[in-house]
PDB file of N, CA and C in Angstrom:
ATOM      1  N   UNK A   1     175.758   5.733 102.730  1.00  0.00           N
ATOM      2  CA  UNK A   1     176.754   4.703 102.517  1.00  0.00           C
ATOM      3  C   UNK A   1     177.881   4.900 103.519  1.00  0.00           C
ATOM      4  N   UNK A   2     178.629   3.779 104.088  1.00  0.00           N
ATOM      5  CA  UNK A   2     179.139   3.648 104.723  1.00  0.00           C
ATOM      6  C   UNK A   2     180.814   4.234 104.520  1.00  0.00           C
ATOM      7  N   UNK A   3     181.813   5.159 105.049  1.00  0.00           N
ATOM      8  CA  UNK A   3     183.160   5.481 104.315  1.00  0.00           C
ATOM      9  C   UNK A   3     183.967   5.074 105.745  1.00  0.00           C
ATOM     10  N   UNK A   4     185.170   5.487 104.978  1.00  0.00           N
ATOM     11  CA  UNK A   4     186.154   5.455 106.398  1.00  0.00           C
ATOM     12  C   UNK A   4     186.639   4.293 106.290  1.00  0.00           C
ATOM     13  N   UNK A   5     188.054   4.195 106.874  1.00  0.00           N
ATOM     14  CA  UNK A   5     189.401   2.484 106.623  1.00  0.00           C
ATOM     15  C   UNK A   5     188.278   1.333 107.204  1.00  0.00           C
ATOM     16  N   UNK A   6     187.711   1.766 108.128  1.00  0.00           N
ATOM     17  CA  UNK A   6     187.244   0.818 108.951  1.00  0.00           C
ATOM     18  C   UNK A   6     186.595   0.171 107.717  1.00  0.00           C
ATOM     19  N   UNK A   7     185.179   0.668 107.382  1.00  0.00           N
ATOM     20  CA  UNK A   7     184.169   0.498 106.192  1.00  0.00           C
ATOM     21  C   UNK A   7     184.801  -0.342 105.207  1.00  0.00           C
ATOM     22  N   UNK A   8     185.967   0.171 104.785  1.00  0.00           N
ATOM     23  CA  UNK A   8     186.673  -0.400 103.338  1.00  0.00           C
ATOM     24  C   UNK A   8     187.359  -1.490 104.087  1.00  0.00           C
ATOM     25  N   UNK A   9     188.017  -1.399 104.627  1.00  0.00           N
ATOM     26  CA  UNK A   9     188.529  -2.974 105.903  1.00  0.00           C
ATOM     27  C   UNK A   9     187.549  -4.173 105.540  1.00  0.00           C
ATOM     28  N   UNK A  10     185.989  -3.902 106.286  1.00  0.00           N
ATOM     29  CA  UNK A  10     185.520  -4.979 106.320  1.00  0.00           C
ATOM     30  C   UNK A  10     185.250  -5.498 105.108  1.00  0.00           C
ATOM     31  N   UNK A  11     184.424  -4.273 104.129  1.00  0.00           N
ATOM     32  CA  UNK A  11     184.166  -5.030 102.660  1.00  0.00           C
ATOM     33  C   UNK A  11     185.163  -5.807 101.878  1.00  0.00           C
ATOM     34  N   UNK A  12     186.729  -5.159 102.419  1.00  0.00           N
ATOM     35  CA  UNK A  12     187.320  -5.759 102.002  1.00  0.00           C
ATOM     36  C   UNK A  12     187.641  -7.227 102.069  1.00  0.00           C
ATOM     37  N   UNK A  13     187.147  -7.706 103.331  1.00  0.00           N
ATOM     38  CA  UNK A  13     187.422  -9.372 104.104  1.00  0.00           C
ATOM     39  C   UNK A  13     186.197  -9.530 103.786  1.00  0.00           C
ATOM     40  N   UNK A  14     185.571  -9.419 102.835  1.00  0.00           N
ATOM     41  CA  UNK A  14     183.955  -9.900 102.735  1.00  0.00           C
ATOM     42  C   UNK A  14     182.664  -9.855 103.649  1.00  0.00           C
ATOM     43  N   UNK A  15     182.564  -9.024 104.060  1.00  0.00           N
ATOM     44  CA  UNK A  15     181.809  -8.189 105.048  1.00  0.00           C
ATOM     45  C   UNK A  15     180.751  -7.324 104.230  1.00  0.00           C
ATOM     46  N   UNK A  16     179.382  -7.944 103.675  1.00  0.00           N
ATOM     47  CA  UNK A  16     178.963  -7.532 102.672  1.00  0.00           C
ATOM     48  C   UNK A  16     177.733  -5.871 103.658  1.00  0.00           C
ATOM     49  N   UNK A  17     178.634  -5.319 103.915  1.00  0.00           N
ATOM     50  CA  UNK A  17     177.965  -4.392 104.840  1.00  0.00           C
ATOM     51  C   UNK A  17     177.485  -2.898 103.618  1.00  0.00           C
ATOM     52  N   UNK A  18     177.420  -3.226 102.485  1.00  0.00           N
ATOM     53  CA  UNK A  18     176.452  -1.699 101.523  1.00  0.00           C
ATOM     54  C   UNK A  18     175.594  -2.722 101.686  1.00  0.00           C
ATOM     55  N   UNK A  19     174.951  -3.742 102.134  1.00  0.00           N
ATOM     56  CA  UNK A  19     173.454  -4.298 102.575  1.00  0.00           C
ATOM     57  C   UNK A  19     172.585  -3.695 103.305  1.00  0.00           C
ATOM     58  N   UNK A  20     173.296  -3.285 104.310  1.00  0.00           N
ATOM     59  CA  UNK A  20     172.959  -2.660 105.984  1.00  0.00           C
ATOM     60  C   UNK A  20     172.087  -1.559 105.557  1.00  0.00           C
ATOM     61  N   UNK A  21     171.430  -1.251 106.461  1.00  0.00           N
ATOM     62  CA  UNK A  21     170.541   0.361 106.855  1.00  0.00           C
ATOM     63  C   UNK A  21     171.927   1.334 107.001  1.00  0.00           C
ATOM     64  N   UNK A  22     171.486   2.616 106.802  1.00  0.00           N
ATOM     65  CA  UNK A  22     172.719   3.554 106.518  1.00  0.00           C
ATOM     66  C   UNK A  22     173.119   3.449 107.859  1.00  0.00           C
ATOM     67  N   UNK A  23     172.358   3.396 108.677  1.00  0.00           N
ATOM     68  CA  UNK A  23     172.630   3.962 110.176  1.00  0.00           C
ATOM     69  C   UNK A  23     173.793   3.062 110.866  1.00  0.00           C
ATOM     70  N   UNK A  24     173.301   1.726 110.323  1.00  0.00           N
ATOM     71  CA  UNK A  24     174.145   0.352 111.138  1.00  0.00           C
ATOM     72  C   UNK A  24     175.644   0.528 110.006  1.00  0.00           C
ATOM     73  N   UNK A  25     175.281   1.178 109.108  1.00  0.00           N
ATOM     74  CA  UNK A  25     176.582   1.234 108.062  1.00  0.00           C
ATOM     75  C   UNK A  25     177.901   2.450 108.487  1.00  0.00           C
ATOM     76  N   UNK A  26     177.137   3.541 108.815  1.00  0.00           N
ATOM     77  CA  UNK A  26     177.709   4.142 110.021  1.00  0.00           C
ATOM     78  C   UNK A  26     178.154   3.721 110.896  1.00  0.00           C
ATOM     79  N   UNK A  27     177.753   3.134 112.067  1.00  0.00           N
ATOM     80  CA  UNK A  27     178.281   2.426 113.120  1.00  0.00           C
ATOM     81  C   UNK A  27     179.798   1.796 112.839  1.00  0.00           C
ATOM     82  N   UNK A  28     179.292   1.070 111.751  1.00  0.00           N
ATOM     83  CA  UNK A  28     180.429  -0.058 110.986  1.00  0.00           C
ATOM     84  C   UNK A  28     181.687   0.784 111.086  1.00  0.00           C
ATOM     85  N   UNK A  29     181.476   1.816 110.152  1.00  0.00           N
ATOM     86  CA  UNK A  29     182.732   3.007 109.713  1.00  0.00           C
ATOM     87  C   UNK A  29     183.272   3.711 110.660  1.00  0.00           C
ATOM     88  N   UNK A  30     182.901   4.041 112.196  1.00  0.00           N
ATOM     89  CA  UNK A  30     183.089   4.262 113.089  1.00  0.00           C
ATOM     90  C   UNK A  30     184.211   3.516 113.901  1.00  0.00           C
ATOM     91  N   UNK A  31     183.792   2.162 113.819  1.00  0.00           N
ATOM     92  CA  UNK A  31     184.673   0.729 114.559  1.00  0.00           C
ATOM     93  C   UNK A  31     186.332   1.367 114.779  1.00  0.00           C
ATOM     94  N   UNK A  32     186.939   0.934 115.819  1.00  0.00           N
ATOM     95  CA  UNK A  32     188.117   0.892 115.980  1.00  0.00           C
ATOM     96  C   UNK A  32     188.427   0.136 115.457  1.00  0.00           C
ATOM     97  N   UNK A  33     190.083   0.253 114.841  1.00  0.00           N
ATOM     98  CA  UNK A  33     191.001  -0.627 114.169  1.00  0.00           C
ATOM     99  C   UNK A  33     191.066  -2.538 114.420  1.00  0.00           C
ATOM    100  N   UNK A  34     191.257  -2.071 116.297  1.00  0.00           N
ATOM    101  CA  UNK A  34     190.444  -3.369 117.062  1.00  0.00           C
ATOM    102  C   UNK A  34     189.664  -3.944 117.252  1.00  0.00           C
ATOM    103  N   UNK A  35     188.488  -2.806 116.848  1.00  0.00           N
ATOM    104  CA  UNK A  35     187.158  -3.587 116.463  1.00  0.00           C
ATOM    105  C   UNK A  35     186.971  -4.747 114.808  1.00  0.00           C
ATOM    106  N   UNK A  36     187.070  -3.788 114.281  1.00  0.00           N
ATOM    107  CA  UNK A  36     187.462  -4.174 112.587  1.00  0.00           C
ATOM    108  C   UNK A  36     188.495  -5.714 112.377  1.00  0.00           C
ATOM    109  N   UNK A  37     189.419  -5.991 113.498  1.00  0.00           N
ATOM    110  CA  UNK A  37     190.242  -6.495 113.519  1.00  0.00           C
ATOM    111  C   UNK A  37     189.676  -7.929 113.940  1.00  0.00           C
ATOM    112  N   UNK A  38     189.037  -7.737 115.159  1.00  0.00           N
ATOM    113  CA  UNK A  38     187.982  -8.796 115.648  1.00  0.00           C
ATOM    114  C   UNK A  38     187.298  -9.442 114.722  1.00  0.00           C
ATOM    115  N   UNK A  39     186.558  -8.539 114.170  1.00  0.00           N
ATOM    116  CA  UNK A  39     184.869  -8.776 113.458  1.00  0.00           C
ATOM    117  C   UNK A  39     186.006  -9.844 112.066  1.00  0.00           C
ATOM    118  N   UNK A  40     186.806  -9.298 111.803  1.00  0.00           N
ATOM    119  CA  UNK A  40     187.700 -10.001 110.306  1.00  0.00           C
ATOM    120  C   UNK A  40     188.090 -11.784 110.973  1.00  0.00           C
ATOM    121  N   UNK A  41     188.330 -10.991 112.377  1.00  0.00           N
ATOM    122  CA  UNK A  41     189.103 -12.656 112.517  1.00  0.00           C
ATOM    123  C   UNK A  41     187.732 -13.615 113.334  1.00  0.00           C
ATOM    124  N   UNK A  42     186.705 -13.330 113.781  1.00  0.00           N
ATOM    125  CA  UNK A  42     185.941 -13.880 113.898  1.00  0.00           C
ATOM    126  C   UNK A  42     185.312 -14.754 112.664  1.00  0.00           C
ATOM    127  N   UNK A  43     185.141 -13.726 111.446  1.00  0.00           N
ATOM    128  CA  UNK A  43     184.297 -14.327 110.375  1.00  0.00           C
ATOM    129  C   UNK A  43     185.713 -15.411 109.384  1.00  0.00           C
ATOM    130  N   UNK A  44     186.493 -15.313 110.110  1.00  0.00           N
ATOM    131  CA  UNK A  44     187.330 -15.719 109.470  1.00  0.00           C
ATOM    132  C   UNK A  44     187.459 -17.799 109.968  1.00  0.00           C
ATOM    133  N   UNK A  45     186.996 -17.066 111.215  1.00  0.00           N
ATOM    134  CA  UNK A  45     187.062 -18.528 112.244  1.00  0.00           C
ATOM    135  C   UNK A  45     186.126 -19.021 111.867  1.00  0.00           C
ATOM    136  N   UNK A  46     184.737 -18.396 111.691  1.00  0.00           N
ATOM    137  CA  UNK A  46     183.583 -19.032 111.156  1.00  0.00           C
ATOM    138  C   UNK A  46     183.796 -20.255 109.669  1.00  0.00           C
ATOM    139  N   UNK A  47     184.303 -19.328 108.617  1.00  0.00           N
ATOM    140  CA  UNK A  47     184.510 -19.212 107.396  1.00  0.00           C
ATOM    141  C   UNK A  47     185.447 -20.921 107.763  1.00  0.00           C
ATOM    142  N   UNK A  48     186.410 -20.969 108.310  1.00  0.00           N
ATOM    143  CA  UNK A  48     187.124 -22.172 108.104  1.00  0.00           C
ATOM    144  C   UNK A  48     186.621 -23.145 109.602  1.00  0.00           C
ATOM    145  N   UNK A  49     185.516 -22.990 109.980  1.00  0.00           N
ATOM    146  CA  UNK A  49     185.028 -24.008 110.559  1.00  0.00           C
ATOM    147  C   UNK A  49     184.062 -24.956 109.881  1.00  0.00           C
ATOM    148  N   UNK A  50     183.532 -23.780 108.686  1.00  0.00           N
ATOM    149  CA  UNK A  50     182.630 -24.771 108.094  1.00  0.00           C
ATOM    150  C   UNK A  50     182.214 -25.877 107.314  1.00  0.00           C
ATOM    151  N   UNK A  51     183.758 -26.335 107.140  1.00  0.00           N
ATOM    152  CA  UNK A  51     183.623 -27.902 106.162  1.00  0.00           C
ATOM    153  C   UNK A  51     183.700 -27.494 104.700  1.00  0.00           C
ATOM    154  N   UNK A  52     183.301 -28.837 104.009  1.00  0.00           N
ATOM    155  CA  UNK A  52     183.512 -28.829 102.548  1.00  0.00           C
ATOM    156  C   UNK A  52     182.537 -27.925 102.088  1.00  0.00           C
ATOM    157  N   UNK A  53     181.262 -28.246 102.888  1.00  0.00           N
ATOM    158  CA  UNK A  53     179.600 -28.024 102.566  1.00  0.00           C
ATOM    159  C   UNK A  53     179.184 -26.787 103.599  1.00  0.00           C
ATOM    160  N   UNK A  54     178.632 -25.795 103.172  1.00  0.00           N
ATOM    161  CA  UNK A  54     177.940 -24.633 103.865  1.00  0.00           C
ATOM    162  C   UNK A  54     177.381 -23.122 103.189  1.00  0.00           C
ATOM    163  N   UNK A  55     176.454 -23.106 103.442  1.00  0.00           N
ATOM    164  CA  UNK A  55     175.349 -22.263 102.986  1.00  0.00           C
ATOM    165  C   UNK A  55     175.726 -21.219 102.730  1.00  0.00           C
ATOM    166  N   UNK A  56     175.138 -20.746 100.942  1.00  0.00           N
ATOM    167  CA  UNK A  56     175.707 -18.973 101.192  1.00  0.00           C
ATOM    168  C   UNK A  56     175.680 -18.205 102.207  1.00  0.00           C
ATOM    169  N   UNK A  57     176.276 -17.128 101.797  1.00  0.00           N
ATOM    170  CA  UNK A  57     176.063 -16.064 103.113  1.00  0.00           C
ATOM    171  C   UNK A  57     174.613 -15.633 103.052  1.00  0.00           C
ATOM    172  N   UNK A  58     174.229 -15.118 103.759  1.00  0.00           N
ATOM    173  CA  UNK A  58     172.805 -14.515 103.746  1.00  0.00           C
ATOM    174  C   UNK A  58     172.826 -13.408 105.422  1.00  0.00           C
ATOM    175  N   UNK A  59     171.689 -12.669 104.700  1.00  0.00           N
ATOM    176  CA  UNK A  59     171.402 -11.532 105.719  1.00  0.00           C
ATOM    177  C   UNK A  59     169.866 -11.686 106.049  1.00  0.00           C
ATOM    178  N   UNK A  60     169.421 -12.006 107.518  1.00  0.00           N
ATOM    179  CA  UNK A  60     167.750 -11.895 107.609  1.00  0.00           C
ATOM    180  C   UNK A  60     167.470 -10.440 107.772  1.00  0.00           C
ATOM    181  N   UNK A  61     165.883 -10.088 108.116  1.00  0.00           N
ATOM    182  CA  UNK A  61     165.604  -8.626 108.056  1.00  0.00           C
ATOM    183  C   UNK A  61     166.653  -7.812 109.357  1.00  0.00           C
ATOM    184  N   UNK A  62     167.568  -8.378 110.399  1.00  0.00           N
ATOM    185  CA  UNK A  62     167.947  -7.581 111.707  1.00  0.00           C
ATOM    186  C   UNK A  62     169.203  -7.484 111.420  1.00  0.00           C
ATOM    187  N   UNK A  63     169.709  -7.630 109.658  1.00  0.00           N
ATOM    188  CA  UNK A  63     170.788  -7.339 109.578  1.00  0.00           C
ATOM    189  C   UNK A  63     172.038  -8.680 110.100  1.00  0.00           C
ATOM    190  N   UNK A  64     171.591  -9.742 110.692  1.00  0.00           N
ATOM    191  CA  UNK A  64     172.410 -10.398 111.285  1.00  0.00           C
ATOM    192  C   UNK A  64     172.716 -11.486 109.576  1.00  0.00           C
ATOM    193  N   UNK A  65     173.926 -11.464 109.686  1.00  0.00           N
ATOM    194  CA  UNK A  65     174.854 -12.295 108.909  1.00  0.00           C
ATOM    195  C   UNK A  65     174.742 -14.014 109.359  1.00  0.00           C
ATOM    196  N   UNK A  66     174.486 -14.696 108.277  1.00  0.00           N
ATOM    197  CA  UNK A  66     174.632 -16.252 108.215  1.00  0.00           C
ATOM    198  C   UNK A  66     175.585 -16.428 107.273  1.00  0.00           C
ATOM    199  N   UNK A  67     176.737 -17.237 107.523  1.00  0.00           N
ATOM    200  CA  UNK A  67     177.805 -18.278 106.895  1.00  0.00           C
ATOM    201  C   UNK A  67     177.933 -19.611 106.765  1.00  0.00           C
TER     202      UNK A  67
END
């Protein structure tokens, strides 16, 4: 499982990353502050581009995130 500010950062902005393989969950917990910072305001841009109407989140098998 994934620890560290970074880790708790993203889950915290809804970043459903205890999904992940441990390894990529690592990575995650690793991230610079700036990294973490990005990834929040990216999904954030996503999140309010998408209209009234848009699909749960979902994860395919490579780990990649749909919004």
């Amino acid at each position: 499982m994934a620890t560290g500010n970074s880790a708790q950062r993203l889950r915290d902005a809804g970043w459903p990353i205890d999904k992940l393989p441990e390894a990529q969950q690592q990575v995650l917990a690793e991230l610079s502050a700036q990294e973490v910072d990005t990834m929040i305001h990216v999904r954030e841009r996503l999140t309010g581009a998408g209209g009234d109407v848009q699909a749960y989140r979902a994860a395919d098998s490579n780990g990649i995130f749909y919004y």
